[in-house]
ModelCIF file with pLDDT and N, C-alpha, C, O atoms, coordinates in Angstrom:
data_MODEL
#
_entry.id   MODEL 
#
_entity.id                         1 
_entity.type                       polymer 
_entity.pdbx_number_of_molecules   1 
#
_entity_poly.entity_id                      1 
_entity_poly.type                           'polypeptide(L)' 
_entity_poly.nstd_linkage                   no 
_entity_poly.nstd_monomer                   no 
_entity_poly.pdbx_seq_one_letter_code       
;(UNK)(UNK)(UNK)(UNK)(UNK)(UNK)(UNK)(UNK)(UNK)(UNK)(UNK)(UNK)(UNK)(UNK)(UNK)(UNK)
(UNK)(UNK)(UNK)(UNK)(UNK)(UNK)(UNK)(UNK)(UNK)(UNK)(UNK)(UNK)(UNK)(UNK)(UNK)(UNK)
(UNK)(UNK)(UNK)(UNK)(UNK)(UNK)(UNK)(UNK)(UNK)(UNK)(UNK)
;
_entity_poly.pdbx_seq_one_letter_code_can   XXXXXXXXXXXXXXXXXXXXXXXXXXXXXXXXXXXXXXXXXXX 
_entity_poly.pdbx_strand_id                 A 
#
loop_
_entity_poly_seq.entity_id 
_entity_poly_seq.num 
_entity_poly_seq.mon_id 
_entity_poly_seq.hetero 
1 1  UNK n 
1 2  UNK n 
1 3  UNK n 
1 4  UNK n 
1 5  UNK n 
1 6  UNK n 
1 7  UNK n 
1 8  UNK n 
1 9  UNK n 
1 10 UNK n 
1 11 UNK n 
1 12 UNK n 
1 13 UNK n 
1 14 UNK n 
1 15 UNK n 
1 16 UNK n 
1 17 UNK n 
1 18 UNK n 
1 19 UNK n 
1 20 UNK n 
1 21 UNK n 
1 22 UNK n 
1 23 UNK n 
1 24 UNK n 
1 25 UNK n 
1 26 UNK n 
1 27 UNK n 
1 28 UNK n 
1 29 UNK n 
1 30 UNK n 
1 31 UNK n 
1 32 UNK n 
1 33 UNK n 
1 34 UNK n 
1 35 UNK n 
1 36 UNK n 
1 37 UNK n 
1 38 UNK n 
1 39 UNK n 
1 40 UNK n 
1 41 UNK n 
1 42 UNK n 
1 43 UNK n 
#
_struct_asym.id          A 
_struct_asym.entity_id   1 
#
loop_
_ma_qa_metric.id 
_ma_qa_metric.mode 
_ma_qa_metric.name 
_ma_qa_metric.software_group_id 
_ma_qa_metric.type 
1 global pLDDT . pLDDT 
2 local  pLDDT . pLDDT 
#
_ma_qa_metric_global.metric_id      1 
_ma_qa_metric_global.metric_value   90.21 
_ma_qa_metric_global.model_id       1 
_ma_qa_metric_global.ordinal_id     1 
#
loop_
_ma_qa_metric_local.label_asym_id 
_ma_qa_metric_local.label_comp_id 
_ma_qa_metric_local.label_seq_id 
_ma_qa_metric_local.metric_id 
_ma_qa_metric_local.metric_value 
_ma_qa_metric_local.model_id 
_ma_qa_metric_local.ordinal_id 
A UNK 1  2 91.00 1 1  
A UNK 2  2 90.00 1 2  
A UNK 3  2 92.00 1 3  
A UNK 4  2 85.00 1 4  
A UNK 5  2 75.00 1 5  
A UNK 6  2 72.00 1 6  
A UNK 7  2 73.00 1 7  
A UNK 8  2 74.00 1 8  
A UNK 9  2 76.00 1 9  
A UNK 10 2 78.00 1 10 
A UNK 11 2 73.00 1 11 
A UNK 12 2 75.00 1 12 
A UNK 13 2 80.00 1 13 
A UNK 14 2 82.00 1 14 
A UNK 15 2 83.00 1 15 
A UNK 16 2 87.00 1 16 
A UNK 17 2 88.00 1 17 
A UNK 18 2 90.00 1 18 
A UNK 19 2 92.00 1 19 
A UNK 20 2 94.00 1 20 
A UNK 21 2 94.00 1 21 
A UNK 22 2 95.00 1 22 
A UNK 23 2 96.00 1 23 
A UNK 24 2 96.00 1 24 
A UNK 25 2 96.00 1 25 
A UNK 26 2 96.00 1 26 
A UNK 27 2 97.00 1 27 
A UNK 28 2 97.00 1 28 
A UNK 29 2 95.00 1 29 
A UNK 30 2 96.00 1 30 
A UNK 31 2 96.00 1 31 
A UNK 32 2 97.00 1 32 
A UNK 33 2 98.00 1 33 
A UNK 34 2 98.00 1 34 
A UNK 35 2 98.00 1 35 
A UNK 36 2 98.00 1 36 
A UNK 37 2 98.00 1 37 
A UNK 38 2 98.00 1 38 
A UNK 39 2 98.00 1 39 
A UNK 40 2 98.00 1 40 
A UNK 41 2 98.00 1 41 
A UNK 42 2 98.00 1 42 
A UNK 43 2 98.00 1 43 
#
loop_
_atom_site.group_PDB 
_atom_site.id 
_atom_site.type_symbol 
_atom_site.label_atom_id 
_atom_site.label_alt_id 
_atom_site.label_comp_id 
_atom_site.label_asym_id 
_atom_site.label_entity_id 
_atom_site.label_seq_id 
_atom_site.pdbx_PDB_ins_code 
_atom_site.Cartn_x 
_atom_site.Cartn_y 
_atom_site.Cartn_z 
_atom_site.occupancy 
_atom_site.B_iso_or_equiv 
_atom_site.pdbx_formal_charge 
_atom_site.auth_seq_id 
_atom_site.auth_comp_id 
_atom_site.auth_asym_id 
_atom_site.auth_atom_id 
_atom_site.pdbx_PDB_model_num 
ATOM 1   N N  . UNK A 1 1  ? 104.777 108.456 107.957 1.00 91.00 ? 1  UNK A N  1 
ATOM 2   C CA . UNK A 1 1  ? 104.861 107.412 108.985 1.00 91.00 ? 1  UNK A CA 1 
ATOM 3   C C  . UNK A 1 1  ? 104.108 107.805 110.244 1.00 91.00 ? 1  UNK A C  1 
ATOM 4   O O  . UNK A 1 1  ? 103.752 106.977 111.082 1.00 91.00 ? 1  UNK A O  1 
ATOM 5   N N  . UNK A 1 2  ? 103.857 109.266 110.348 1.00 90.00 ? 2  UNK A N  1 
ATOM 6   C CA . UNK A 1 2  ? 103.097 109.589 111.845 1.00 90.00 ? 2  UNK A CA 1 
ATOM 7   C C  . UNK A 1 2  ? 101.606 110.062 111.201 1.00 90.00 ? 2  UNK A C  1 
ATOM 8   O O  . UNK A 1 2  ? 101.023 110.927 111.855 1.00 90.00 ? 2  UNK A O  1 
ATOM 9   N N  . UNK A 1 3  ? 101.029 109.639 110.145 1.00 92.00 ? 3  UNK A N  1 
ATOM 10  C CA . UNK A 1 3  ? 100.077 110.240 109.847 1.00 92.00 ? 3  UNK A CA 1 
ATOM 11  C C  . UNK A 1 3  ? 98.755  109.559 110.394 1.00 92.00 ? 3  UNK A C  1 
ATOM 12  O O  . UNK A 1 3  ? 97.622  110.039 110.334 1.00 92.00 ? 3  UNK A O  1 
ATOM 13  N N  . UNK A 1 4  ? 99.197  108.126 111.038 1.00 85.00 ? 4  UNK A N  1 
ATOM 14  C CA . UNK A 1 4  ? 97.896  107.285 110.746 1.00 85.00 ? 4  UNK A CA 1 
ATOM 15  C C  . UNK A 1 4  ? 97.531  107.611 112.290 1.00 85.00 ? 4  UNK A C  1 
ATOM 16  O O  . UNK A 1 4  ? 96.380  107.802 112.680 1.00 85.00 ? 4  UNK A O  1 
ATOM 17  N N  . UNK A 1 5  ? 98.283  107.634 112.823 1.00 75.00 ? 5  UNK A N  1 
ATOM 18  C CA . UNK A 1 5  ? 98.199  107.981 114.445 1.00 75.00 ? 5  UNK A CA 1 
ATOM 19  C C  . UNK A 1 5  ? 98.798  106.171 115.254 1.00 75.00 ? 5  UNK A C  1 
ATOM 20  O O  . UNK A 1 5  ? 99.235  105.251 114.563 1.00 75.00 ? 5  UNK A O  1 
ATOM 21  N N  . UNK A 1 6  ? 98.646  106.119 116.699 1.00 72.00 ? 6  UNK A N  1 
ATOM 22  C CA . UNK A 1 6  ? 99.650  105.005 117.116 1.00 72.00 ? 6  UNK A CA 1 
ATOM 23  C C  . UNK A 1 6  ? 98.333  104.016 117.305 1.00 72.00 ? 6  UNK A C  1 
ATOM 24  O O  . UNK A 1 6  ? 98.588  102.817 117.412 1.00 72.00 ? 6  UNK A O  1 
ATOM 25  N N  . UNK A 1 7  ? 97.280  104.328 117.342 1.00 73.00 ? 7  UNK A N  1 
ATOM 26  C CA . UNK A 1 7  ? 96.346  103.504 117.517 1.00 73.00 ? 7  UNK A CA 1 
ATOM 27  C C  . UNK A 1 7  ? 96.318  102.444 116.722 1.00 73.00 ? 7  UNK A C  1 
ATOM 28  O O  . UNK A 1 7  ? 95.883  101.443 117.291 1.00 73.00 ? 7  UNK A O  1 
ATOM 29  N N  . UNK A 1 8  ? 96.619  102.302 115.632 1.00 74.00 ? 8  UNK A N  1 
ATOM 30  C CA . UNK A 1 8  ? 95.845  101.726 114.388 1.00 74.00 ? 8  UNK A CA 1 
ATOM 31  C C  . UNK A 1 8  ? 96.220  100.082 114.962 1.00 74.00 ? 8  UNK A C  1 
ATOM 32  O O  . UNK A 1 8  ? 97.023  99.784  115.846 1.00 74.00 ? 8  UNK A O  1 
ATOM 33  N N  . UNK A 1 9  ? 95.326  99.134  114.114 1.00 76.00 ? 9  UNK A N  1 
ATOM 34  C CA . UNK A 1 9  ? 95.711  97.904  114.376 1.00 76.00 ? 9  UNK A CA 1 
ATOM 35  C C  . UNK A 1 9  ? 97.667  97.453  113.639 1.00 76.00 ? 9  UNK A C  1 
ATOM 36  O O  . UNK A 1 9  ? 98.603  98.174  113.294 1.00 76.00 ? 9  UNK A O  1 
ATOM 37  N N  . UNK A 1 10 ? 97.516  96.286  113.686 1.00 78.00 ? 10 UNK A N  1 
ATOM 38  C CA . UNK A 1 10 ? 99.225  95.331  113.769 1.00 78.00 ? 10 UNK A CA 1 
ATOM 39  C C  . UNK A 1 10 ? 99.490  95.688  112.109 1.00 78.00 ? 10 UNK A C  1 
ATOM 40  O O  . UNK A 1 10 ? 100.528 96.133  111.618 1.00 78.00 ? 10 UNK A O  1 
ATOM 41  N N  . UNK A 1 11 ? 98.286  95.368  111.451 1.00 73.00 ? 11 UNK A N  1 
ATOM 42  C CA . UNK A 1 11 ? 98.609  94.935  110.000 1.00 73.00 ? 11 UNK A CA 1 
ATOM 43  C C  . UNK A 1 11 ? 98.793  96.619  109.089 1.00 73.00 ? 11 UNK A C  1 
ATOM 44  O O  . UNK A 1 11 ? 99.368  96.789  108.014 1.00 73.00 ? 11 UNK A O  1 
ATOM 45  N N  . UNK A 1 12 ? 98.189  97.537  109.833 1.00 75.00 ? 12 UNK A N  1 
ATOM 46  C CA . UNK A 1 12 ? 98.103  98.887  109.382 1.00 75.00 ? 12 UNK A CA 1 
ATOM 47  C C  . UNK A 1 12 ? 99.799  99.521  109.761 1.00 75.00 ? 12 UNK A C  1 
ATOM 48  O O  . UNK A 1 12 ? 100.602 100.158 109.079 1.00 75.00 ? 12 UNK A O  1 
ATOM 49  N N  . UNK A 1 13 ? 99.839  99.012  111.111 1.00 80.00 ? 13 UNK A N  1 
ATOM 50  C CA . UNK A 1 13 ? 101.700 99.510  111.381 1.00 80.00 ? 13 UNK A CA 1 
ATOM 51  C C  . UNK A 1 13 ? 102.571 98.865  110.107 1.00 80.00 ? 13 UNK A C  1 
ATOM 52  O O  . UNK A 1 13 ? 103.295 99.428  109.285 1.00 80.00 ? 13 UNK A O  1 
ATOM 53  N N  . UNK A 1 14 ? 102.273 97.704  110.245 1.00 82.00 ? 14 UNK A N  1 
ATOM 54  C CA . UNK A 1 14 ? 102.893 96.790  109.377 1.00 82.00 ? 14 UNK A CA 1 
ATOM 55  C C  . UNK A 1 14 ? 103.411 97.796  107.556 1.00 82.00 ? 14 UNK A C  1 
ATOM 56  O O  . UNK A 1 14 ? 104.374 98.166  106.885 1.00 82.00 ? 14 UNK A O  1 
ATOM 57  N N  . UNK A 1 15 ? 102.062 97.775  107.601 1.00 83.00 ? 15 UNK A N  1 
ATOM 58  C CA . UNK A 1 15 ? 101.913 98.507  105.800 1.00 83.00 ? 15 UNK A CA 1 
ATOM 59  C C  . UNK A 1 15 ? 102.665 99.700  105.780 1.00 83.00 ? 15 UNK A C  1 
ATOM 60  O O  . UNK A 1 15 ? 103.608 100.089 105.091 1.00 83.00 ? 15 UNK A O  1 
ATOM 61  N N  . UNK A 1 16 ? 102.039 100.162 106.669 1.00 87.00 ? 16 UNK A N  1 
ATOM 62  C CA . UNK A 1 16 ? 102.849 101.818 107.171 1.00 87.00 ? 16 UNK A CA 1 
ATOM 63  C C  . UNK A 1 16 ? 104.792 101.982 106.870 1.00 87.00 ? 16 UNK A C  1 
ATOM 64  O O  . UNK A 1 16 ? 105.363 102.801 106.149 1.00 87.00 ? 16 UNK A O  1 
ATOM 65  N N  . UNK A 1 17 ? 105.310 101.037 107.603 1.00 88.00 ? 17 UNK A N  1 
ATOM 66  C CA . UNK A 1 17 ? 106.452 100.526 107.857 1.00 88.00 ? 17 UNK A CA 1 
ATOM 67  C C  . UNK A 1 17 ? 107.095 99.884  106.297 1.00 88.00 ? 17 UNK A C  1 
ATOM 68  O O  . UNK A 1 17 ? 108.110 100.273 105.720 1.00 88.00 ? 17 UNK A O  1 
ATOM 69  N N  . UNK A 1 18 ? 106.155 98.812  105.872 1.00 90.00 ? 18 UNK A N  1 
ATOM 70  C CA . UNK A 1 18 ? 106.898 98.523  104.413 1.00 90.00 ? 18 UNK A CA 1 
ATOM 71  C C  . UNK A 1 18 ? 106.822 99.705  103.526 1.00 90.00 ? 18 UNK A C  1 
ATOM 72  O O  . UNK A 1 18 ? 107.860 99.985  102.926 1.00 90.00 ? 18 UNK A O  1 
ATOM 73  N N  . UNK A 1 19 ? 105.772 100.454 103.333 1.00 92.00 ? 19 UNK A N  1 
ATOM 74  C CA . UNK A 1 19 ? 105.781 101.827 102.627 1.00 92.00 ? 19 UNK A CA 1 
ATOM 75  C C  . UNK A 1 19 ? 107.069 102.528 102.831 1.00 92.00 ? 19 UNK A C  1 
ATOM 76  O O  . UNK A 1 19 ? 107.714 102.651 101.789 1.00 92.00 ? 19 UNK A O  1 
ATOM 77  N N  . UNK A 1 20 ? 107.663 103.064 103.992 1.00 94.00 ? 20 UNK A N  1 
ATOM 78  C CA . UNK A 1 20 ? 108.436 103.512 103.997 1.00 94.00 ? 20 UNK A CA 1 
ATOM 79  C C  . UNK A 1 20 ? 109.652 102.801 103.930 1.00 94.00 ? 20 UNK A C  1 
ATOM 80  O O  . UNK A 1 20 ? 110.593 103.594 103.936 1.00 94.00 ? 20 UNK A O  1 
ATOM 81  N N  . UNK A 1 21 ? 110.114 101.276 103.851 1.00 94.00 ? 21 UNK A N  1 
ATOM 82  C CA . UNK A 1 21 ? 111.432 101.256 103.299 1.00 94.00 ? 21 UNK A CA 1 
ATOM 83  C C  . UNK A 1 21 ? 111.209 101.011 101.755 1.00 94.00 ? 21 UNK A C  1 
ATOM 84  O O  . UNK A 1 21 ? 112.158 100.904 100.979 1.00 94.00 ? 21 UNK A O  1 
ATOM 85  N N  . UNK A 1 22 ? 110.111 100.943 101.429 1.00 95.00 ? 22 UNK A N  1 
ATOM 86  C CA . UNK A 1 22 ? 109.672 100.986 99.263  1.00 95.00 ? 22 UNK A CA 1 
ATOM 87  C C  . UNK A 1 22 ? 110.363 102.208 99.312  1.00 95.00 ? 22 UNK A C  1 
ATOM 88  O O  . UNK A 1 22 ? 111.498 102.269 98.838  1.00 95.00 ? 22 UNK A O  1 
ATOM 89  N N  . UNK A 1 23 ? 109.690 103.443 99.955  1.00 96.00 ? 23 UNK A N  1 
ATOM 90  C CA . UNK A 1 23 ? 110.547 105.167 99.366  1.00 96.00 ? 23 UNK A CA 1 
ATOM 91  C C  . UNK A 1 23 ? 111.629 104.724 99.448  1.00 96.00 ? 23 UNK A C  1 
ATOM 92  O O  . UNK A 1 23 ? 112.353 104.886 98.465  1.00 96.00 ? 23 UNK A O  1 
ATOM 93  N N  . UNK A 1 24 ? 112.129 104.060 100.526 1.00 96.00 ? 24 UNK A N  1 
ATOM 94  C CA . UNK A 1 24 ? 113.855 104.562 99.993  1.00 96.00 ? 24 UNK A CA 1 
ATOM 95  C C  . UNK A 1 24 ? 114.169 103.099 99.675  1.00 96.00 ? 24 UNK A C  1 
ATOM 96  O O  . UNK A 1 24 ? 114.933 102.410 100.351 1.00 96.00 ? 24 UNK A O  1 
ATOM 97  N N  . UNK A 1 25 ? 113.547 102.710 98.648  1.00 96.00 ? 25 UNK A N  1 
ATOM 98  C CA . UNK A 1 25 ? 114.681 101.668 97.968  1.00 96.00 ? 25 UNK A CA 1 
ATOM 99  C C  . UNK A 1 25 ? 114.049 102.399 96.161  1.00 96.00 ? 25 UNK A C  1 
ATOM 100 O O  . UNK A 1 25 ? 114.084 101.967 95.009  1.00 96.00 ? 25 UNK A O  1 
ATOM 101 N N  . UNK A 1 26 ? 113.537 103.653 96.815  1.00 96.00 ? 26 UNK A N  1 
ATOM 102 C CA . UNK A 1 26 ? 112.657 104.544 95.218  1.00 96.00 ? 26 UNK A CA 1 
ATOM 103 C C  . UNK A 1 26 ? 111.635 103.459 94.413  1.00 96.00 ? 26 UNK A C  1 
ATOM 104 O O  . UNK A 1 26 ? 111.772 103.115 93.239  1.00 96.00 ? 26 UNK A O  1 
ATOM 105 N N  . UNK A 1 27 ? 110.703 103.063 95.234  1.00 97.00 ? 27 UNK A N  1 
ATOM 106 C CA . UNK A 1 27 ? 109.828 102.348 94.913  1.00 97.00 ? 27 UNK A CA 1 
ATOM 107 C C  . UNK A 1 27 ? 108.079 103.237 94.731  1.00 97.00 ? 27 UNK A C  1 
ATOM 108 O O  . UNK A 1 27 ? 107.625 103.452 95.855  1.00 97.00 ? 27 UNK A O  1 
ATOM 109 N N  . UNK A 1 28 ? 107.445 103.568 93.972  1.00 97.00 ? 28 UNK A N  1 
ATOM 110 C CA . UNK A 1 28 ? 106.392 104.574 94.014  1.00 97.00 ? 28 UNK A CA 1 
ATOM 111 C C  . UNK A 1 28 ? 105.153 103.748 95.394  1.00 97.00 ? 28 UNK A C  1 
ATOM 112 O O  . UNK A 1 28 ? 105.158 102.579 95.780  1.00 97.00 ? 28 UNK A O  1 
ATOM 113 N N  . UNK A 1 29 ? 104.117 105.039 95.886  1.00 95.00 ? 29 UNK A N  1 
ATOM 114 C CA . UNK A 1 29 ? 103.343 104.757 96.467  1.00 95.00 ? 29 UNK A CA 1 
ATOM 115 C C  . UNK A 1 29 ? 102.253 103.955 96.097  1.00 95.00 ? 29 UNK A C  1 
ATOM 116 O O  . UNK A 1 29 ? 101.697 103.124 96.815  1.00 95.00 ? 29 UNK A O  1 
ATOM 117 N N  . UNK A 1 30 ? 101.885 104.347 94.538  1.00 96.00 ? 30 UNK A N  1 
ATOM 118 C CA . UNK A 1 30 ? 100.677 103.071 94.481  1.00 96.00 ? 30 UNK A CA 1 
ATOM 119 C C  . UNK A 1 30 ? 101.222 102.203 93.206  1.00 96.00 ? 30 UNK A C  1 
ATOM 120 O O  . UNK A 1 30 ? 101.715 102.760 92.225  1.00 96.00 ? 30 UNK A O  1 
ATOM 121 N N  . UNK A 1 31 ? 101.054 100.467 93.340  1.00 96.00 ? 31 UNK A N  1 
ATOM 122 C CA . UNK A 1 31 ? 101.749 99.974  92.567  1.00 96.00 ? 31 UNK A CA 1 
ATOM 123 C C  . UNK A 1 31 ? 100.804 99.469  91.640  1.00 96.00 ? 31 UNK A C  1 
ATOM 124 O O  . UNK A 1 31 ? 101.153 98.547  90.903  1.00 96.00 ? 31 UNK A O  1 
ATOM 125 N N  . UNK A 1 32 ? 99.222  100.114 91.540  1.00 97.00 ? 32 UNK A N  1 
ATOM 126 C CA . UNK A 1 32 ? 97.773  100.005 90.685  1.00 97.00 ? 32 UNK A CA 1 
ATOM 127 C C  . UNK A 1 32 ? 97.819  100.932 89.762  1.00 97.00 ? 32 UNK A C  1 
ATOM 128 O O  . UNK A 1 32 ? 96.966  100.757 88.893  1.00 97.00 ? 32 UNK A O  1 
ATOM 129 N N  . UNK A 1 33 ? 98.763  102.233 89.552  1.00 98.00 ? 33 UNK A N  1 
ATOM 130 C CA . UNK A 1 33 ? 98.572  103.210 88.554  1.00 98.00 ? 33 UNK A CA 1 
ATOM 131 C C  . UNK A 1 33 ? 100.105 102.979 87.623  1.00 98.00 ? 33 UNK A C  1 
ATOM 132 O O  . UNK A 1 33 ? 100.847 101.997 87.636  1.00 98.00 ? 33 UNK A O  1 
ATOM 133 N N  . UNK A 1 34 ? 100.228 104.152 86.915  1.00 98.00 ? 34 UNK A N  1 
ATOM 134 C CA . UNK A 1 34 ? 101.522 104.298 86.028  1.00 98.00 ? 34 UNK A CA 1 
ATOM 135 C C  . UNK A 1 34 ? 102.434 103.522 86.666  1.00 98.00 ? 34 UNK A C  1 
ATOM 136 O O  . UNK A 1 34 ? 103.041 102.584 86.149  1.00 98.00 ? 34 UNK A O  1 
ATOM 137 N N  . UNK A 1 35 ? 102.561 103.983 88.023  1.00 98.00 ? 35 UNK A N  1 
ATOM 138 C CA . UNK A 1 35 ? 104.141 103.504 88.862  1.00 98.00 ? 35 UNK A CA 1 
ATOM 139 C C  . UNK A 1 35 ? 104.583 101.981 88.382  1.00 98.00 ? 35 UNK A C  1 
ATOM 140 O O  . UNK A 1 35 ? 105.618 101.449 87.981  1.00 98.00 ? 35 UNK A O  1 
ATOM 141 N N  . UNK A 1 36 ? 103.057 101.532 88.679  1.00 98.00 ? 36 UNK A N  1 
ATOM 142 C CA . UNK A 1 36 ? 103.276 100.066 89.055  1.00 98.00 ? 36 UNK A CA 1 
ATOM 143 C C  . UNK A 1 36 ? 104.109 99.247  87.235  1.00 98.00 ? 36 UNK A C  1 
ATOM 144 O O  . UNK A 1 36 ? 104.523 98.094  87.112  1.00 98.00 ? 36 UNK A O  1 
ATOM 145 N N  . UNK A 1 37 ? 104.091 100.335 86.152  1.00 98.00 ? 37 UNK A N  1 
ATOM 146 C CA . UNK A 1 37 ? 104.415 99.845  84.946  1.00 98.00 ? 37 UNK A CA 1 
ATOM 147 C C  . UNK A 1 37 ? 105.420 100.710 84.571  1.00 98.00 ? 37 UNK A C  1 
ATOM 148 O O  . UNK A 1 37 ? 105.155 101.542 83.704  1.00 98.00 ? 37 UNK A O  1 
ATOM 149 N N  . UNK A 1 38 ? 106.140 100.687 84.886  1.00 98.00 ? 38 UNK A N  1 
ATOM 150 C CA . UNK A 1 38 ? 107.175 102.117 84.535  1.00 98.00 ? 38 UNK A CA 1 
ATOM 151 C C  . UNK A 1 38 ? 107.999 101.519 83.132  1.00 98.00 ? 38 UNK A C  1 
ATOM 152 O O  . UNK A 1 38 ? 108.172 102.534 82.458  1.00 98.00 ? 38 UNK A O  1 
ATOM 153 N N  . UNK A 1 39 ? 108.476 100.567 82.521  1.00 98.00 ? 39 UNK A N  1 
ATOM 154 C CA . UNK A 1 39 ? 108.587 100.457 81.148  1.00 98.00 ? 39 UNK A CA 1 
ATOM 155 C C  . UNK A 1 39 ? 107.685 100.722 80.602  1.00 98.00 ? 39 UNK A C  1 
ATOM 156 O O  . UNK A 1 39 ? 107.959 101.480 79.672  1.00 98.00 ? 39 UNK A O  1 
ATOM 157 N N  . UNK A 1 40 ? 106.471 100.451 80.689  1.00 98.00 ? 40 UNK A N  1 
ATOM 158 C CA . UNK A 1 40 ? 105.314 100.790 79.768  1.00 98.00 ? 40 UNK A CA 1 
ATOM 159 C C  . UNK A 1 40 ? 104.954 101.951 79.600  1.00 98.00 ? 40 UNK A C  1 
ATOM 160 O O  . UNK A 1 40 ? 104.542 102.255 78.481  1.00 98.00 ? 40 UNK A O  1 
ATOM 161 N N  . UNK A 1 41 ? 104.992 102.818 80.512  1.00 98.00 ? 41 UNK A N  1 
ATOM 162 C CA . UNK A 1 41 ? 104.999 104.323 80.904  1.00 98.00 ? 41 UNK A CA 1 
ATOM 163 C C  . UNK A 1 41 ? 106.507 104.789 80.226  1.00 98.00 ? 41 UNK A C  1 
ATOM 164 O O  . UNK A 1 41 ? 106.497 105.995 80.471  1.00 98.00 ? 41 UNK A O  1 
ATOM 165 N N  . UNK A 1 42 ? 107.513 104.573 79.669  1.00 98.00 ? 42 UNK A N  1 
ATOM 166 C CA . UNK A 1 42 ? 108.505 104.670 79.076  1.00 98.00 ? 42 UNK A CA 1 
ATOM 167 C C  . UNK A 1 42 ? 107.740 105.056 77.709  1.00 98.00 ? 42 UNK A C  1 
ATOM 168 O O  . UNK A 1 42 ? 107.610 106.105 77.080  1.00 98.00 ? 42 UNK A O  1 
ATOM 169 N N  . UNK A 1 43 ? 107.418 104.096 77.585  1.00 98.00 ? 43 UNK A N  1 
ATOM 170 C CA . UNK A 1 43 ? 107.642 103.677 76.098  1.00 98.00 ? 43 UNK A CA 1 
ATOM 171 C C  . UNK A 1 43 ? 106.303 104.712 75.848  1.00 98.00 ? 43 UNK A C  1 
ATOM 172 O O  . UNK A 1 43 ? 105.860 104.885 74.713  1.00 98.00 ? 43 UNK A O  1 
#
């Protein structure tokens, strides 16, 4: 959450901010790889 620095524009806080309540509802970081299919990645 402090990585991007305070500058960044509205929509970058924004993303920043939903990222971190995805971790804690245990949601993965990118939802384009395995994460985003996790039955399929099961199986």
């Amino acid at each position: 959450a402090n990585w991007f620095g305070a500058d960044q524009p509205d929509y970058v806080r924004r993303r920043v901010a939903v990222a971190q309540f995805a971790a804690k509802a245990g949601l993965p970081l990118n939802m384009d790889s395995w994460d985003g299919y996790p039955a399929a990645r099961d199986r």
